[in-house]
Protein backbone atom coordinates (compact mmCIF):
# COMPACT_ATOMS: atom_id res chain seq x y z
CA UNK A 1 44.12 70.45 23.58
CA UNK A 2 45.32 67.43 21.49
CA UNK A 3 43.62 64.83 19.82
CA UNK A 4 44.36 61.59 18.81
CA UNK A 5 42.01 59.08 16.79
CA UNK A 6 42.50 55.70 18.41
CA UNK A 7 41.40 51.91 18.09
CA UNK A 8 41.25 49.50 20.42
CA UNK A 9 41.16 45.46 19.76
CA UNK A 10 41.22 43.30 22.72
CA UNK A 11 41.09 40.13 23.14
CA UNK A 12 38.63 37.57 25.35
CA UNK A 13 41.82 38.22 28.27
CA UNK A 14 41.20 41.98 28.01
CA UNK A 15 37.91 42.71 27.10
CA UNK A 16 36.83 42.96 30.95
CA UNK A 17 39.61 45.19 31.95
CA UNK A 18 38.75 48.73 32.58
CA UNK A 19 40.45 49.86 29.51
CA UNK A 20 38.84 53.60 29.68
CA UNK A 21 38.46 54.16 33.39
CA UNK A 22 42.47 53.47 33.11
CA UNK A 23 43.12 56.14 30.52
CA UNK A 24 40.94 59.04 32.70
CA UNK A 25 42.44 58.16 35.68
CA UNK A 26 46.43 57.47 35.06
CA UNK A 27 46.61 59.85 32.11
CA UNK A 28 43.96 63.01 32.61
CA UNK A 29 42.79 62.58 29.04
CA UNK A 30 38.98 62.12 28.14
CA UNK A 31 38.05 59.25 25.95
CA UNK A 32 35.44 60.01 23.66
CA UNK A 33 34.03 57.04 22.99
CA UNK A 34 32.93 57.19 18.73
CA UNK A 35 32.36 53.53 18.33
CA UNK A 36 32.09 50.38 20.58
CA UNK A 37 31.07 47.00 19.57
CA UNK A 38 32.23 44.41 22.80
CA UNK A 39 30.97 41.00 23.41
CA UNK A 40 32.14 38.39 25.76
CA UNK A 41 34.88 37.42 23.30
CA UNK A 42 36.34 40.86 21.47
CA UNK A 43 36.03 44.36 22.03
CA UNK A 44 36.88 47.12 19.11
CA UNK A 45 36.82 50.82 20.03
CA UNK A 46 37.18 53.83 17.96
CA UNK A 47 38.16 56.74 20.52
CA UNK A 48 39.27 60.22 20.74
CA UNK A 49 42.14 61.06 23.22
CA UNK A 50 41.73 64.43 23.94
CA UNK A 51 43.91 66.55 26.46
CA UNK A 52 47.35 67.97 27.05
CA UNK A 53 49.55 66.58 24.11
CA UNK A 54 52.14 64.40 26.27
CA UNK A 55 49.02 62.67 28.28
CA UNK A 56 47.77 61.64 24.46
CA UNK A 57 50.67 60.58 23.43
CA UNK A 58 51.44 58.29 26.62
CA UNK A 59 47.81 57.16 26.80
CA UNK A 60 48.14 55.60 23.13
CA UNK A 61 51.54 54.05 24.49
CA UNK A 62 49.76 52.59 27.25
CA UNK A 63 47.92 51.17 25.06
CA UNK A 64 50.38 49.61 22.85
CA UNK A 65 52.09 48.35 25.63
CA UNK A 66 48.82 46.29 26.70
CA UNK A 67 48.74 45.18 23.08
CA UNK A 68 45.28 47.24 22.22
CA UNK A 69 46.60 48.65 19.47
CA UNK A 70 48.97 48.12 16.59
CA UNK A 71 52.78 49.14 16.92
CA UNK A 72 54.19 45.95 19.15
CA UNK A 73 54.20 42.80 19.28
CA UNK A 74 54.67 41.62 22.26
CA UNK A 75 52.73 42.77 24.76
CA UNK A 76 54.22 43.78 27.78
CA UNK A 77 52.37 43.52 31.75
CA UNK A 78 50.92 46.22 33.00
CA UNK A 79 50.14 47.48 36.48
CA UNK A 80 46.44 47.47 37.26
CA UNK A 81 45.54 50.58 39.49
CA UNK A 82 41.72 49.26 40.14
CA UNK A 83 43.38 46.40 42.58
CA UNK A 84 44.22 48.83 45.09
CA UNK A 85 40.83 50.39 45.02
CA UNK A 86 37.97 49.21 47.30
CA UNK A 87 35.69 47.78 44.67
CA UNK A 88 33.18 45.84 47.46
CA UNK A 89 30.07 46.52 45.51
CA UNK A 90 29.19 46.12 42.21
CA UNK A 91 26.35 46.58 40.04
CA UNK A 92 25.94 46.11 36.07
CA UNK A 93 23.54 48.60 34.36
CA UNK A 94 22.81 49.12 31.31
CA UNK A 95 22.87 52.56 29.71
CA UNK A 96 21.37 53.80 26.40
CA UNK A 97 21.68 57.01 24.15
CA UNK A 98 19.04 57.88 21.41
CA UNK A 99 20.30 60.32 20.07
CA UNK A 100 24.13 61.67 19.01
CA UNK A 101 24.00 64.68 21.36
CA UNK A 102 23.41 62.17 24.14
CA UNK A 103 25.93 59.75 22.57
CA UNK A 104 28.94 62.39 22.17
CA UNK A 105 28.91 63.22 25.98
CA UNK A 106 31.46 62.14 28.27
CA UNK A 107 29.45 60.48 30.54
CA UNK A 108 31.85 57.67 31.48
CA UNK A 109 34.59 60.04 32.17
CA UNK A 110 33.19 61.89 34.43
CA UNK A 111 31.39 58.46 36.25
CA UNK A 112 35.20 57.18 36.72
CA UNK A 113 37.21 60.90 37.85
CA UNK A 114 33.54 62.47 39.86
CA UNK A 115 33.19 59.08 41.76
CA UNK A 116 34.90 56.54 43.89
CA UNK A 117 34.02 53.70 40.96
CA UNK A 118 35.25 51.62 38.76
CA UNK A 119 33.71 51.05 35.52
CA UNK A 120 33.83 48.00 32.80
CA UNK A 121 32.25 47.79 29.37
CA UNK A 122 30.76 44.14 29.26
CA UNK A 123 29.38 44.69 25.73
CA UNK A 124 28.50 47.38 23.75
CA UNK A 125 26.44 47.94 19.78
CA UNK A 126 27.33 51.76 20.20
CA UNK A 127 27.77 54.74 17.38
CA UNK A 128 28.66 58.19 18.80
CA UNK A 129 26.27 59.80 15.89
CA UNK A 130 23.04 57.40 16.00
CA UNK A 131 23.48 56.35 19.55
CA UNK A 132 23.66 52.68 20.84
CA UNK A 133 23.80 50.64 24.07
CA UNK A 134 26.44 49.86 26.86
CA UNK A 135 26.41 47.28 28.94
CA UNK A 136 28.57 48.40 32.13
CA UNK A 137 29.29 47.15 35.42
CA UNK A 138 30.05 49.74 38.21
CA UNK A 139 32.26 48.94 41.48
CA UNK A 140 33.45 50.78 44.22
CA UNK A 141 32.14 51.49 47.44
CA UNK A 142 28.31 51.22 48.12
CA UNK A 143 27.69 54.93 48.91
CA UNK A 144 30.02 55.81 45.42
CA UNK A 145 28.12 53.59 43.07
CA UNK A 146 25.23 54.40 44.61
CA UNK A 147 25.93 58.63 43.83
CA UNK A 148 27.30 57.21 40.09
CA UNK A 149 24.36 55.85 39.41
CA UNK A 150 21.89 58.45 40.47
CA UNK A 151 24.06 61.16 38.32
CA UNK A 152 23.85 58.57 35.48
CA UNK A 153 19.83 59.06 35.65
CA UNK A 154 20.46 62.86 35.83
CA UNK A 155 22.49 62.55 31.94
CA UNK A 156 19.45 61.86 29.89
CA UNK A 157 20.60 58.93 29.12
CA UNK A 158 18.52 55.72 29.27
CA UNK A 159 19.40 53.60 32.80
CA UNK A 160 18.13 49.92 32.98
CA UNK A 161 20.27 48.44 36.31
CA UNK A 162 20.24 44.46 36.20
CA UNK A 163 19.91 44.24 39.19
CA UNK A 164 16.65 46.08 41.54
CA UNK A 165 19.39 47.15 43.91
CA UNK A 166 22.31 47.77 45.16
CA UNK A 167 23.46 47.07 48.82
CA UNK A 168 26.06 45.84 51.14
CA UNK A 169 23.86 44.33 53.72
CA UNK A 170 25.28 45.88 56.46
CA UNK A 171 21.27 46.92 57.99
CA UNK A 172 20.39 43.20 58.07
């Protein structure tokens, strides 16, 4: 397996795109998330690509062709896969890790290939050795978020959902 050390700057027109759900799902590599820090504005990300060495290497294009990282200029449109998915409910949680061995696990790679859902980081103060917070919000169909969420609780991780619950009012 290959490995490539990447960072990520977007801007306030990318930050709320899901940047790593994208990489998991078009290129079968896992991003290990090492450092996040996103607010509403700006969003930097250290990451480790890690899978078959061709998927690295075209997830890190991918990423220079959104402009994300250095290497171009001009960055060039991209396809969004996440508009033809069924996205009807959405929740934002937030999730916390106390500890690096909690903090090193993939746990938003498997969330985005195990489940029907979407994910986006809305902000983040995250360090993959002392741990850290993410702020995420979770789409998809109700059952699928619904199934992402209760393996989320399963993780060990800290899970603090914004919102009491998640529905799509279809028993009222």
């Amino acid at each position: 397996m290959a490995v490539q050390t990447v960072e990520i700057h977007a801007r306030q027109n990318q930050v709320r795109l899901p940047i790593l759900w994208r990489l998991s799902r078009l290129f079968n590599v896992i991003p290990h998330l090492r450092r996040a820090r996103v607010t509403e504005d700006f969003g930097y990300m250290l990451l480790d690509l890690e899978g078959a060495t061709p998927e690295v290497g075209q997830a890190a294009q991918y990423l220079r062709a959104m402009g994300l990282m250095g290497g171009q200029s001009e960055p060039v449109p991209v396809a969004a896969p996440e508009d033809e998915m069924d996205r009807a409910s959405s929740i934002a949680l937030r999730l916390t890790a106390v500890g690096a061995q909690q903090a090193r696990a993939p746990v938003l790679h498997r969330v985005g290939k195990d489940f029907n859902v979407v994910y986006v980081i809305d902000r983040a103060a995250f360090d993959d050795e002392e741990g850290g917070w993410l702020e995420i919000t979770l789409s998809g169909p109700l059952i699928d978020v619904q199934r992402a969420i209760a393996y989320l609780h399963t993780t060990g991780l800290q899970v603090f959902p914004f919102q009491r619950s998640v529905t799509d009012f279809k028993n009222l």
